[in-house]
C-alpha atoms as a PDB file:
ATOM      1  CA  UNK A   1      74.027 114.484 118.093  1.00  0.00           C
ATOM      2  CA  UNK A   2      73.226 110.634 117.969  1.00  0.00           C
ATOM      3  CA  UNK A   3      70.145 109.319 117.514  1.00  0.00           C
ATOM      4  CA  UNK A   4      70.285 107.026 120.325  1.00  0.00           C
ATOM      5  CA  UNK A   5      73.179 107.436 123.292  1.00  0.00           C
ATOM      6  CA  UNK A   6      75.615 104.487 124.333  1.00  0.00           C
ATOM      7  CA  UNK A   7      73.518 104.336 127.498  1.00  0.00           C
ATOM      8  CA  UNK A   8      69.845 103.536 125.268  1.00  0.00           C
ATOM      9  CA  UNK A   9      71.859 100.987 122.989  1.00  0.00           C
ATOM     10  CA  UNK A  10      69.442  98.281 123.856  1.00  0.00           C
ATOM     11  CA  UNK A  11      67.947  95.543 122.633  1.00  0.00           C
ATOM     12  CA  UNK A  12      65.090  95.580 124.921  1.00  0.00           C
ATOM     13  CA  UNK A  13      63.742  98.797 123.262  1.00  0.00           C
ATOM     14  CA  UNK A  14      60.898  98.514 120.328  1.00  0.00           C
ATOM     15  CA  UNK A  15      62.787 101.283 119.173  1.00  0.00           C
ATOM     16  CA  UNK A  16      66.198 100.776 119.410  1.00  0.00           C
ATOM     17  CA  UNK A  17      65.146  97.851 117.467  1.00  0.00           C
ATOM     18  CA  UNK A  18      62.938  98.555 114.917  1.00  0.00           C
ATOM     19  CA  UNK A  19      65.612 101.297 113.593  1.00  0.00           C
ATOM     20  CA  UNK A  20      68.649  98.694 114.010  1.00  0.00           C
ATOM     21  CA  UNK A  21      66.955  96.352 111.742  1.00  0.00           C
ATOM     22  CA  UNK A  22      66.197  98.880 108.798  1.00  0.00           C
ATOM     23  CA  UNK A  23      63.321 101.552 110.085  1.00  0.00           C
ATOM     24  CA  UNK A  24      60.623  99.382 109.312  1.00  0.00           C
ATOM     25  CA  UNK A  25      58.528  96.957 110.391  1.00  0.00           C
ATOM     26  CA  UNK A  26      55.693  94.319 109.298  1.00  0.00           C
ATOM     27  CA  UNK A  27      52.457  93.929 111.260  1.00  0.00           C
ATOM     28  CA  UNK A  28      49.876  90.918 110.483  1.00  0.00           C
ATOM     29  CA  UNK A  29      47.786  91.589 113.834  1.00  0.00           C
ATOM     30  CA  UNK A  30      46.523  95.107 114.325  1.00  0.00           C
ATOM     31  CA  UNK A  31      46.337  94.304 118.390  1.00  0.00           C
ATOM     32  CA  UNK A  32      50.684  94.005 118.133  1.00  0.00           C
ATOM     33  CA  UNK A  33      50.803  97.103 115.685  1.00  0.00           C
ATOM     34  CA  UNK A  34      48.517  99.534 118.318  1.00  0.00           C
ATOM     35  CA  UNK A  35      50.397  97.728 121.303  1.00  0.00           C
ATOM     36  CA  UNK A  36      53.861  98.965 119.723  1.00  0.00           C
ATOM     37  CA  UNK A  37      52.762 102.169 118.292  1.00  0.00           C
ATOM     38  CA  UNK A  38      51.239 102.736 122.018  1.00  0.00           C
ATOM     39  CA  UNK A  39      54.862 101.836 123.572  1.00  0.00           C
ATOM     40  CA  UNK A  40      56.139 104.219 121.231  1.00  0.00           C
ATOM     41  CA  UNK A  41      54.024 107.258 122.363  1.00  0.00           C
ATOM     42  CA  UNK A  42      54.702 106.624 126.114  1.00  0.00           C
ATOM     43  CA  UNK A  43      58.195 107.471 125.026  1.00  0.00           C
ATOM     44  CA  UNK A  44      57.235 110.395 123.458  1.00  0.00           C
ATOM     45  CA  UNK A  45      56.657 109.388 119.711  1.00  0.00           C
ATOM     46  CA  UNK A  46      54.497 111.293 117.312  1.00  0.00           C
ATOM     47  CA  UNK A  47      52.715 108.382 116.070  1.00  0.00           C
ATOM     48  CA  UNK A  48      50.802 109.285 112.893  1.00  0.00           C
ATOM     49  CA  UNK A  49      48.290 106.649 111.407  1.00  0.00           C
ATOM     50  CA  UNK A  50      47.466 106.307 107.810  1.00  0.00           C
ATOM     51  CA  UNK A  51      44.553 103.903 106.300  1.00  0.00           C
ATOM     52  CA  UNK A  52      46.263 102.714 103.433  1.00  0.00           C
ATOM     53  CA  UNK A  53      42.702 100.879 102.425  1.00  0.00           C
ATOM     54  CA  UNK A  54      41.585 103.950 101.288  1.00  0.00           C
ATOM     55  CA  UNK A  55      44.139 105.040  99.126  1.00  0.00           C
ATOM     56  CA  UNK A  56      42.702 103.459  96.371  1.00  0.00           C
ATOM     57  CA  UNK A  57      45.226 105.784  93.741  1.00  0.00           C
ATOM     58  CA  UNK A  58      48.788 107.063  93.611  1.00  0.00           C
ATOM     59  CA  UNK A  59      46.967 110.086  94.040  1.00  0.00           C
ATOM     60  CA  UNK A  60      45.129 109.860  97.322  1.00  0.00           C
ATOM     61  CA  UNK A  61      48.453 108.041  98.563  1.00  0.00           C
ATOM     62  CA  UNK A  62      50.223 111.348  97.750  1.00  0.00           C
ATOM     63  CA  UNK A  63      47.551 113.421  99.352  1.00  0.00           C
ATOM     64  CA  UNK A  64      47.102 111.231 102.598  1.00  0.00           C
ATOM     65  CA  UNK A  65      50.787 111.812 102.959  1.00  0.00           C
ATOM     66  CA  UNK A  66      50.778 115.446 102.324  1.00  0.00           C
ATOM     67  CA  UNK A  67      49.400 116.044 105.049  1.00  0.00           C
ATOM     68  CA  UNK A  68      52.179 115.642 107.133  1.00  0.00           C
ATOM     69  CA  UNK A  69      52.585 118.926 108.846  1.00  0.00           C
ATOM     70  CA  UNK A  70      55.865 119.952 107.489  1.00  0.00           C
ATOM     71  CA  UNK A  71      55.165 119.058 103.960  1.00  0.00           C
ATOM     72  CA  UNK A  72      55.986 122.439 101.757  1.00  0.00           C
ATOM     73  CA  UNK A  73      53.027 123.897 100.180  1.00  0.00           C
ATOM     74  CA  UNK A  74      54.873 122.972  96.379  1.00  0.00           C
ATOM     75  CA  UNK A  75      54.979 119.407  97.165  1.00  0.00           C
ATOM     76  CA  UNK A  76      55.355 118.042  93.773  1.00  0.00           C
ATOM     77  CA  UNK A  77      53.084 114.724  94.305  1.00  0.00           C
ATOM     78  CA  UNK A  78      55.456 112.146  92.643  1.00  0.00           C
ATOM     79  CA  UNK A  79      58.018 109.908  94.265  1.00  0.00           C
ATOM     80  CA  UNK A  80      60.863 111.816  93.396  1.00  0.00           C
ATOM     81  CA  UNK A  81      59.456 114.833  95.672  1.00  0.00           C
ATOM     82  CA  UNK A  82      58.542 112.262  98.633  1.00  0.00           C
ATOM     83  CA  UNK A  83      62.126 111.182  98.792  1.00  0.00           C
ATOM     84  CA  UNK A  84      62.911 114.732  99.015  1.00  0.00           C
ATOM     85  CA  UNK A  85      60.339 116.141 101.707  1.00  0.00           C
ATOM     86  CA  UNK A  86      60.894 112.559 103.752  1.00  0.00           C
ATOM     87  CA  UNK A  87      64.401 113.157 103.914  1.00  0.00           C
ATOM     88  CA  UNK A  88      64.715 117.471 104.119  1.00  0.00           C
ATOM     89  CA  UNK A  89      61.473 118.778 105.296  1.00  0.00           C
ATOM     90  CA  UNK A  90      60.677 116.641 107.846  1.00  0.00           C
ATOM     91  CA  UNK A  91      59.979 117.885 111.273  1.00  0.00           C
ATOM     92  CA  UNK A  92      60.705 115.081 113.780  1.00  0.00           C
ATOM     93  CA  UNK A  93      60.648 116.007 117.833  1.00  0.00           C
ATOM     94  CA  UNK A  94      64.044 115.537 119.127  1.00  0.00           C
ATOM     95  CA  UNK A  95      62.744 113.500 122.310  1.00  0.00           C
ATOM     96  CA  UNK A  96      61.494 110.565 121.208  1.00  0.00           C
ATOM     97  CA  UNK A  97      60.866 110.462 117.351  1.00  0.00           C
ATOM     98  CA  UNK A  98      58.406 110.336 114.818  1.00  0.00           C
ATOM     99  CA  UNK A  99      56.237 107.030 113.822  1.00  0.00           C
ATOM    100  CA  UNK A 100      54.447 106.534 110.461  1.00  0.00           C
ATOM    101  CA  UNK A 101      51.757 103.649 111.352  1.00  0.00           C
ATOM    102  CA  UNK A 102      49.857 102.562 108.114  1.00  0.00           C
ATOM    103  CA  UNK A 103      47.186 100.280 108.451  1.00  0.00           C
ATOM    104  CA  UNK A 104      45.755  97.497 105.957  1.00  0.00           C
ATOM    105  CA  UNK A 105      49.220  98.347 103.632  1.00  0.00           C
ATOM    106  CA  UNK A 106      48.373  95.409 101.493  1.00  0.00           C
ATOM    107  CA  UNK A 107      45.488  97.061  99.796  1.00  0.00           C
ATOM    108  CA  UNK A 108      47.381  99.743  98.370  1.00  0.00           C
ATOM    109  CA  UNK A 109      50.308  97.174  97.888  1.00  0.00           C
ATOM    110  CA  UNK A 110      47.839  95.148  95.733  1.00  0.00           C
ATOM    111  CA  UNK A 111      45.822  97.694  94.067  1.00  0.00           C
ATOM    112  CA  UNK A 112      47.052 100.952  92.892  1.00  0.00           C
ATOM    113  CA  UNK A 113      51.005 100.420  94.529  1.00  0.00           C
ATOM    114  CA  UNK A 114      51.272  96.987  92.602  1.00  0.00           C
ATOM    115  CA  UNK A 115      53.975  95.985  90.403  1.00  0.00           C
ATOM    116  CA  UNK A 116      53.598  96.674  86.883  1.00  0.00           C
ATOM    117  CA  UNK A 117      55.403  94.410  84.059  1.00  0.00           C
ATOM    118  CA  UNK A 118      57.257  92.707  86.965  1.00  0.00           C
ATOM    119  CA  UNK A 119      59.122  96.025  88.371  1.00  0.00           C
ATOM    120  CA  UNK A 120      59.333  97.341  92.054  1.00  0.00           C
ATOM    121  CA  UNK A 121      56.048  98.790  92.777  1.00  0.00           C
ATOM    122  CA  UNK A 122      54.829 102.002  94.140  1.00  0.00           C
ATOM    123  CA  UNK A 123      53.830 100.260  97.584  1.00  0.00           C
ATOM    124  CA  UNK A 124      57.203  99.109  97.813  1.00  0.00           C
ATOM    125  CA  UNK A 125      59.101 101.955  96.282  1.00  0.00           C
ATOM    126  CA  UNK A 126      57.114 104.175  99.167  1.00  0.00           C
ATOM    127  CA  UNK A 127      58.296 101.730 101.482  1.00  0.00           C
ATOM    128  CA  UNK A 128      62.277 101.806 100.439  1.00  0.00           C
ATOM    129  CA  UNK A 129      61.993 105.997 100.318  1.00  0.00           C
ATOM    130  CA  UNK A 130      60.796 105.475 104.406  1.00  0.00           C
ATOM    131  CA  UNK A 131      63.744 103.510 104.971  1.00  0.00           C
ATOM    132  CA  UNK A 132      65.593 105.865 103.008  1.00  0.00           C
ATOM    133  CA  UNK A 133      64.234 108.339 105.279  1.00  0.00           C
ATOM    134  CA  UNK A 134      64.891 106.571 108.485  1.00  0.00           C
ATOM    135  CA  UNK A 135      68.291 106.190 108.089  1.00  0.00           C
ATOM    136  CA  UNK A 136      68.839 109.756 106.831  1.00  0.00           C
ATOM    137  CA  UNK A 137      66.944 111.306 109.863  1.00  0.00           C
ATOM    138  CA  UNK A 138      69.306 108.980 112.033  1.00  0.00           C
ATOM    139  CA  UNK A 139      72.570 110.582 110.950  1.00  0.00           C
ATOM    140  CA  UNK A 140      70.851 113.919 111.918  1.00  0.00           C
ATOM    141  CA  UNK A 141      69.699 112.418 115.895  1.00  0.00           C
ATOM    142  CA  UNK A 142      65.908 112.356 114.616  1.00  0.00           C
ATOM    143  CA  UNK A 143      64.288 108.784 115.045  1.00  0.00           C
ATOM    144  CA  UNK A 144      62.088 107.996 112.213  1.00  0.00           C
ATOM    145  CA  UNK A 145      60.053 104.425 112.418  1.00  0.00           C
ATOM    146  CA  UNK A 146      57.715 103.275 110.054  1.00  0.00           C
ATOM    147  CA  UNK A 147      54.927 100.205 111.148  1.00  0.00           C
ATOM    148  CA  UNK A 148      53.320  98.307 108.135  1.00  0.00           C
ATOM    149  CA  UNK A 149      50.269  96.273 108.686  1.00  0.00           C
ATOM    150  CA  UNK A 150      48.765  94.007 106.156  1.00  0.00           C
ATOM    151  CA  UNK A 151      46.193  91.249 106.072  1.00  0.00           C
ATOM    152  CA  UNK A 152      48.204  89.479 104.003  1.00  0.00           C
ATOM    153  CA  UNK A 153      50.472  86.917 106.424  1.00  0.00           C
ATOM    154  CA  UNK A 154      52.692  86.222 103.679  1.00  0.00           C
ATOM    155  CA  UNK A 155      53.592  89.781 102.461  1.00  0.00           C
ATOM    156  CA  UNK A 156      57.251  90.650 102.070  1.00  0.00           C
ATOM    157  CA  UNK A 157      58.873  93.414 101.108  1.00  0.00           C
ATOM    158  CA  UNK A 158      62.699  92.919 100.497  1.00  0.00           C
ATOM    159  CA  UNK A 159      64.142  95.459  99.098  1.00  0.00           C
ATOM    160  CA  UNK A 160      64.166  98.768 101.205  1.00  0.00           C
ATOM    161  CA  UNK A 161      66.865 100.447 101.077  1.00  0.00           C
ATOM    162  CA  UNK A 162      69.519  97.044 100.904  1.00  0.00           C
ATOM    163  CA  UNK A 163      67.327  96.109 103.985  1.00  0.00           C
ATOM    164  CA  UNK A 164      64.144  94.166 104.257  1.00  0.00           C
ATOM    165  CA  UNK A 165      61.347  94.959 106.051  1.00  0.00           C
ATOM    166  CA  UNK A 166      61.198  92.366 109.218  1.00  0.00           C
ATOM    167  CA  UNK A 167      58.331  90.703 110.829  1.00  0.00           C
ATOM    168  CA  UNK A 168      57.752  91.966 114.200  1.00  0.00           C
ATOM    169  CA  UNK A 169      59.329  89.768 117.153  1.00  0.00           C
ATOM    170  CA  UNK A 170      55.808  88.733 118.367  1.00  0.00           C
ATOM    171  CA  UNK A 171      55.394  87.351 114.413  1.00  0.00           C
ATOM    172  CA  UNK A 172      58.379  86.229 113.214  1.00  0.00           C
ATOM    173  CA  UNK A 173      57.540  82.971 112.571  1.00  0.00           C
ATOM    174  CA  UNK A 174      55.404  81.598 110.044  1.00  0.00           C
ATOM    175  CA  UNK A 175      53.136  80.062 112.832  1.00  0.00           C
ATOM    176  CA  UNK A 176      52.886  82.881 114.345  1.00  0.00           C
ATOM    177  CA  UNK A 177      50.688  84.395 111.434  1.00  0.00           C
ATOM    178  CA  UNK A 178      48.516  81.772 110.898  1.00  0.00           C
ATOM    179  CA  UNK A 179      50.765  79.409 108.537  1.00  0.00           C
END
C-alpha cells in the first residue's frame, strides 16, 4: 500500500505537498492554518487541534498529547515514549489521513520547549519526532501531517528529521509575514 497512488501525485494537493516537503508545515496567520486544515477535512482528514499556549510545562505538553485516542494507557510521558506511540500506536484512517494542528506553537517553543545551554529544544525535538512520524506512517500508506502556527513571523525550525519545517505557500516570503 502507498500512501498516495501515481494518479494523486500532485502538486496541486495541500497534501501531497505538505508530506513531500517533510510532514510539516509553518503557519504565521491562523485564517491560512484553519483554511488548510479545513481543505484537509473535506478530504477526509482527522484534523486534531492542540493550543500549544497552554502548555505552559513538558508536562501538560505530554498530557495534551496523550490524549490522542490510540495512546496506550502506559504511555511513559517522556520523549523517548512519544517517538514510540507516534510511530507504533498510532491509529490513522486509511482514507484521507490524520492532521495534528497546533496553534500559538511559539509559546511552548519559547517557554517550557526552549533550548537549554544552546541544545535542540523540546519544542523542536517534538517537532523532529512528528516528522519522524510522518515519514514512518508513509511507508505504512497512513498520511500523517502536522500544521505549526506561531506568532512569531520569524520562527524556524530546521532540523526535523534532515528536513526543515517550510513556510506555507501563501507565506513563503518574508513579506508575506509582515517583514
Amino acid at each position: 500500500m502507498t500512501a498516495f497512488r501515481s494518479d494523486e501525485f500532485n502538486d496541486d494537493k495541500l497534501d501531497f505537498r505538505i508530506l513531500r516537503d517533510g510532514g510539516v508545515w509553518l503557519y504565521w496567520r491562523t485564517q491560512y492554518l484553519e483554511e488548510d486544515a479545513g481543505w484537509l477535512r473535506s478530504t477526509g482528514y482527522n484534523v486534531i487541534e492542540f493550543e500549544c499556549a497552554e502548555w505552559d510545562s513538558v508536562d501538560k505538553m505530554h498530557d495534551s498529547l496523550s490524549t490522542l485516542q490510540t495512546f496506550p494507557s502506559y504511555y511513559g510521558r517522556n520523549l523517548d515514549a512519544l517517538n514510540e506511540c507516534m510511530c507504533d500506536d498510532l491509529e490513522i484512517p486509511e482514507e484521507g489521513g490524520l492532521c495534528l494542528a497546533l496553534k500559538h506553537y511559539d509559546a511552548f517553543s519559547k517557554g517550557p520547549g526552549a533550548p537549554m545551554n544552546s541544545k535542540q529544544g523540546t519544542a523542536e525535538i517534538v517537532l523532529n519526532i512528528l516528522a519522524r512520524a510522518s515519514r514512518c506512517q508513509m511507508l505504512i500508506g497512513r498520511r500523517l501531517i502536522t500544521l505549526v502556527q506561531s506568532d512569531d513571523p520569524k520562527v524556524r525550525f530546521d532540523r526535523l528529521d534532515s528536513v526543515g519545517a517550510a513556510w506555507n505557500c501563501r507565506e513563503w516570503f518574508n513579506r508575506d509575514r509582515g517583514q
